[in-house]
Protein backbone atom coordinates (compact mmCIF):
# COMPACT_ATOMS: atom_id res chain seq x y z
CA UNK A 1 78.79 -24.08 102.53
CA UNK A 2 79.49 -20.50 103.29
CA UNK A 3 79.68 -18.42 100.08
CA UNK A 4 82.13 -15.07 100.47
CA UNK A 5 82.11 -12.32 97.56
CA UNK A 6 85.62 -11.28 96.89
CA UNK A 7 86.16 -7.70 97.89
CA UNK A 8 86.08 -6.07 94.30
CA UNK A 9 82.98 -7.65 93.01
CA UNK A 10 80.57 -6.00 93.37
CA UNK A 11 76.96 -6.33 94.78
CA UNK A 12 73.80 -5.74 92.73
CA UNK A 13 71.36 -3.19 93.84
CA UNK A 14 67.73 -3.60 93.37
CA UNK A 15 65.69 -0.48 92.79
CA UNK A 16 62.11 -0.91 93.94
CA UNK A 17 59.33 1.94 93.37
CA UNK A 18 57.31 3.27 96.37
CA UNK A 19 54.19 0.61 95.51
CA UNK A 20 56.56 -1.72 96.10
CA UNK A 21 58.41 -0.22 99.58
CA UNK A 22 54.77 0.75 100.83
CA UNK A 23 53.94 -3.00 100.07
CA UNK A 24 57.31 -4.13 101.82
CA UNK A 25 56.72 -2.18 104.53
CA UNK A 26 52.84 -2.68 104.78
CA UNK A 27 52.22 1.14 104.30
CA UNK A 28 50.44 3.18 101.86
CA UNK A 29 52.06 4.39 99.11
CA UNK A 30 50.84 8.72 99.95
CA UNK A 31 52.86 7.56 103.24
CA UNK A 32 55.75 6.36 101.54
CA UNK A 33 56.19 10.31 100.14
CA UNK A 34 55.60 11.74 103.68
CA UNK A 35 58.33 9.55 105.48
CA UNK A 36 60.55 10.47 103.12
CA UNK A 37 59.78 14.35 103.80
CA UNK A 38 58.90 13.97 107.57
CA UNK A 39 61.23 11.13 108.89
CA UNK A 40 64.96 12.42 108.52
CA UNK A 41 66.39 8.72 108.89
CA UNK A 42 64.25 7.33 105.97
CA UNK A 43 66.15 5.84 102.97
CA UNK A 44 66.32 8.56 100.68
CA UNK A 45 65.49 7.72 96.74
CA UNK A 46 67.06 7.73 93.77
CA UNK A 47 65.75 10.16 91.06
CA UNK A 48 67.39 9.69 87.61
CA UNK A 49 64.68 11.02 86.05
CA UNK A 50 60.97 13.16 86.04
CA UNK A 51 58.83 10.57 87.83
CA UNK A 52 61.06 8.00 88.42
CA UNK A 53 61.82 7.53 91.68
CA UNK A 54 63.14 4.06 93.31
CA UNK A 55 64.48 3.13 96.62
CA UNK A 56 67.17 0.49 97.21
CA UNK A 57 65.71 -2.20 98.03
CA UNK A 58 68.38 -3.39 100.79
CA UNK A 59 68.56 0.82 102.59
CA UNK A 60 64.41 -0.26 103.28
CA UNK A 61 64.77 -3.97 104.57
CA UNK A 62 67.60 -2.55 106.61
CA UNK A 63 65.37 0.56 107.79
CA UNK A 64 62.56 -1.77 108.55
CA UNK A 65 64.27 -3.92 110.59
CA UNK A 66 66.39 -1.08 112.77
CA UNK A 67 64.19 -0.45 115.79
């Protein structure tokens, strides 16, 4: 059965901290911090607050997989 989202409903977004993206992405986390400053097409984070910072988890499964 193929499951389709109607177009105004919207999709939730799951923000993961950098132990978890350097886990995802079988990194560690001090490398996490210099992609993000040395790689230019590396998701950049979200930053609602002092030291919190969380990537979407989707922009690094999607990065990760991109050759």
């Amino acid at each position: 059965m193929n499951e389709e989202k109607a177009p105004n409903e919207q999709q939730t977004v799951k923000l993961i901290p950098a132990k978890v993206v350097a886990s995802i992405l079988n990194i560690n986390v001090r490398t996490v911090w210099k992609f993000m400053q040395n790689k230019p097409n590396f998701p950049q984070p979200l930053k609602r607050f002092p030291r919190y910072t969380r990537w979407n988890e989707a922009e690094i499964l999607n990065w990760r997989d991109t050759p």
